[in-house]
C-alpha atoms as a PDB file:
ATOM      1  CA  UNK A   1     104.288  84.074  98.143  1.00  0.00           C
ATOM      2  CA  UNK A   2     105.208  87.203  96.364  1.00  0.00           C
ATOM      3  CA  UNK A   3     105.378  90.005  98.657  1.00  0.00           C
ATOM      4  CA  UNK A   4     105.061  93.787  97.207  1.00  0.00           C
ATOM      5  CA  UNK A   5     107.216  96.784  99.280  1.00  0.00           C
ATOM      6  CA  UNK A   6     109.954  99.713  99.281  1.00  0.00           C
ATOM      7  CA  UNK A   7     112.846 100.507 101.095  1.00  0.00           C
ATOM      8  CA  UNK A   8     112.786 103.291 103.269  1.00  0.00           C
ATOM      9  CA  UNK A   9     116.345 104.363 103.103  1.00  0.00           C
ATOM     10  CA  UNK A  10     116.431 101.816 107.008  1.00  0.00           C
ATOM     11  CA  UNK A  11     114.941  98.431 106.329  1.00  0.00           C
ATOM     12  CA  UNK A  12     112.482  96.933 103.558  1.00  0.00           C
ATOM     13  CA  UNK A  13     108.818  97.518 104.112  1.00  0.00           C
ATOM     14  CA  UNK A  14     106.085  95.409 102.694  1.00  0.00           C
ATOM     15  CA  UNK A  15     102.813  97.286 101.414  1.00  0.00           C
ATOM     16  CA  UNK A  16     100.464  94.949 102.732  1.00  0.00           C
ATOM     17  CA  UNK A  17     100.252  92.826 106.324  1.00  0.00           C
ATOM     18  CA  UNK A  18     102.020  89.636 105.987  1.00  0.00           C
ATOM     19  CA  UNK A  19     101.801  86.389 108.122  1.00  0.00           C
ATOM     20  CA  UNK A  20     105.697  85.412 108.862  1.00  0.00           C
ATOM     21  CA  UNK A  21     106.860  83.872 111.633  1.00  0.00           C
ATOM     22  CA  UNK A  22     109.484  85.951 113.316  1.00  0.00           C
ATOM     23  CA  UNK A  23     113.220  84.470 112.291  1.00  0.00           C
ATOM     24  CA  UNK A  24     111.740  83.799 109.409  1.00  0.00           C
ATOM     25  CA  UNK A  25     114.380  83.040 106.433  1.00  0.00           C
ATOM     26  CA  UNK A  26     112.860  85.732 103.264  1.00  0.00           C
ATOM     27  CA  UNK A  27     114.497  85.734  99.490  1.00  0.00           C
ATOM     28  CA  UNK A  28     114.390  89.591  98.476  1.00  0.00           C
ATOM     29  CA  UNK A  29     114.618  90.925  94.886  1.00  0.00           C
ATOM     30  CA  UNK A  30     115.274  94.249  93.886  1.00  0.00           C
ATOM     31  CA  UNK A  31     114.192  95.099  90.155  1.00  0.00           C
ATOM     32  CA  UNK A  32     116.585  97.735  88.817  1.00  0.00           C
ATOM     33  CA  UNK A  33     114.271 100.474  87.808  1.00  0.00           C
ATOM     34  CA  UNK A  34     115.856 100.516  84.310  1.00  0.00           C
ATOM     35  CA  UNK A  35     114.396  96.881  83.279  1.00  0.00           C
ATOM     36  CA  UNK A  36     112.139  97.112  80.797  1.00  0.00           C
ATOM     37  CA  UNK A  37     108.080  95.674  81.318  1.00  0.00           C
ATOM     38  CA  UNK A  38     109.235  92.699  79.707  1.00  0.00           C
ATOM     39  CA  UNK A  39     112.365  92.431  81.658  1.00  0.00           C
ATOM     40  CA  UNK A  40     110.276  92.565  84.894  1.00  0.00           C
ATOM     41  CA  UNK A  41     107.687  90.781  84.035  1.00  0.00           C
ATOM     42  CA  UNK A  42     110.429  87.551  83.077  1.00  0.00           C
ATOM     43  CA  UNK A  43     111.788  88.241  86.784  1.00  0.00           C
ATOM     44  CA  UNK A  44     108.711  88.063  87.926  1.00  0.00           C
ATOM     45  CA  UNK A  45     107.557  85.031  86.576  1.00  0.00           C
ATOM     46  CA  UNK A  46     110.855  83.321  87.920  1.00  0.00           C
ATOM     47  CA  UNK A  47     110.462  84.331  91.328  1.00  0.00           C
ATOM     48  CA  UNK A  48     106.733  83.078  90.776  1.00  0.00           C
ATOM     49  CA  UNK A  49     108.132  79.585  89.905  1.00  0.00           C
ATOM     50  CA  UNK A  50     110.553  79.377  93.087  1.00  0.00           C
ATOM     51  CA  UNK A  51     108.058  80.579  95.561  1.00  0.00           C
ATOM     52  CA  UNK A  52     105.613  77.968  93.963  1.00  0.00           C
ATOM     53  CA  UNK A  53     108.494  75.211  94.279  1.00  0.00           C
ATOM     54  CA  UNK A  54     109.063  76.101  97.373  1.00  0.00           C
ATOM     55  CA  UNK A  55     105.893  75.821  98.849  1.00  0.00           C
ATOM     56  CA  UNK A  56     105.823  71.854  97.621  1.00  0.00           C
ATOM     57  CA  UNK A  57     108.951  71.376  99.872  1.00  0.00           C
ATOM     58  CA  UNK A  58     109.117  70.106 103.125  1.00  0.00           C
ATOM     59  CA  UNK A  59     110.803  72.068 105.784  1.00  0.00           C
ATOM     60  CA  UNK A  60     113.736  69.612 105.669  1.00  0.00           C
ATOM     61  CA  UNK A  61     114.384  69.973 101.679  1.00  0.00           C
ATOM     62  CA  UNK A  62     113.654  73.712 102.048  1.00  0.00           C
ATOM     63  CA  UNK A  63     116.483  73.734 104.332  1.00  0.00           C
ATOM     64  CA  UNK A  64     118.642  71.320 101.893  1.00  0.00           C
ATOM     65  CA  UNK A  65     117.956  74.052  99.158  1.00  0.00           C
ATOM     66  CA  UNK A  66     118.915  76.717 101.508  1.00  0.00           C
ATOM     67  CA  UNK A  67     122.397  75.760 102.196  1.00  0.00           C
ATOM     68  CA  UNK A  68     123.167  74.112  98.589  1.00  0.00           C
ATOM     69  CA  UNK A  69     122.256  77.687  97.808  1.00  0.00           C
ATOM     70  CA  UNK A  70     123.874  79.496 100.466  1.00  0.00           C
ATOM     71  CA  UNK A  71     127.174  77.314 100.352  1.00  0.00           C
ATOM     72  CA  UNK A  72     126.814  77.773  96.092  1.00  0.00           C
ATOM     73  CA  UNK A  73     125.162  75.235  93.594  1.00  0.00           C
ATOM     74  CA  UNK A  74     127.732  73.427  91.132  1.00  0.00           C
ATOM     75  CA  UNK A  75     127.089  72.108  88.076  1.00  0.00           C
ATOM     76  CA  UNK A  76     129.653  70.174  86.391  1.00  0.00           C
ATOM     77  CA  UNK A  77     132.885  72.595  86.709  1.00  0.00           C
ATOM     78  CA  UNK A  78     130.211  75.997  86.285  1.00  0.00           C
ATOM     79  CA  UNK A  79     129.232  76.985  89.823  1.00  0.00           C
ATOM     80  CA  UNK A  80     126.147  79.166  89.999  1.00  0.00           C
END
């Protein structure tokens, strides 16, 4: 789910109603105003891909992803 909103200076707000449970763990992206279309457009598509990957996981390897991403990814000696 891709969620549209603005920060208020306080806390984010979404432009539409959304259906989250409370405690409910978000990703939040901020485009940097200075991106070009095509710029956002590329970010947009990526977020786009994880939101669609992560609605094939189960709560368990949503979780898994969570901390491998919270705790940082490694690949080979490059950690992400």
């Amino acid at each position: 789910m891709t969620i549209e909103g603005y920060f208020d200076g306080t806390a984010v707000r979404t432009l539409e109603p959304v259906d989250l449970k409370p405690n409910q763990r978000v990703f939040i992206s901020v485009l940097d105003n200075s991106y070009s279309d095509s710029k956002k457009l590329r970010i947009q598509q990526k977020l786009d891909s994880i939101n669609s990957v992560y609605g094939m996981l189960s709560s368990e390897e949503s979780e898994a992803v969570d901390e491998a991403i919270h705790t940082g990814i490694k690949f080979g000696e490059l950690e992400v």
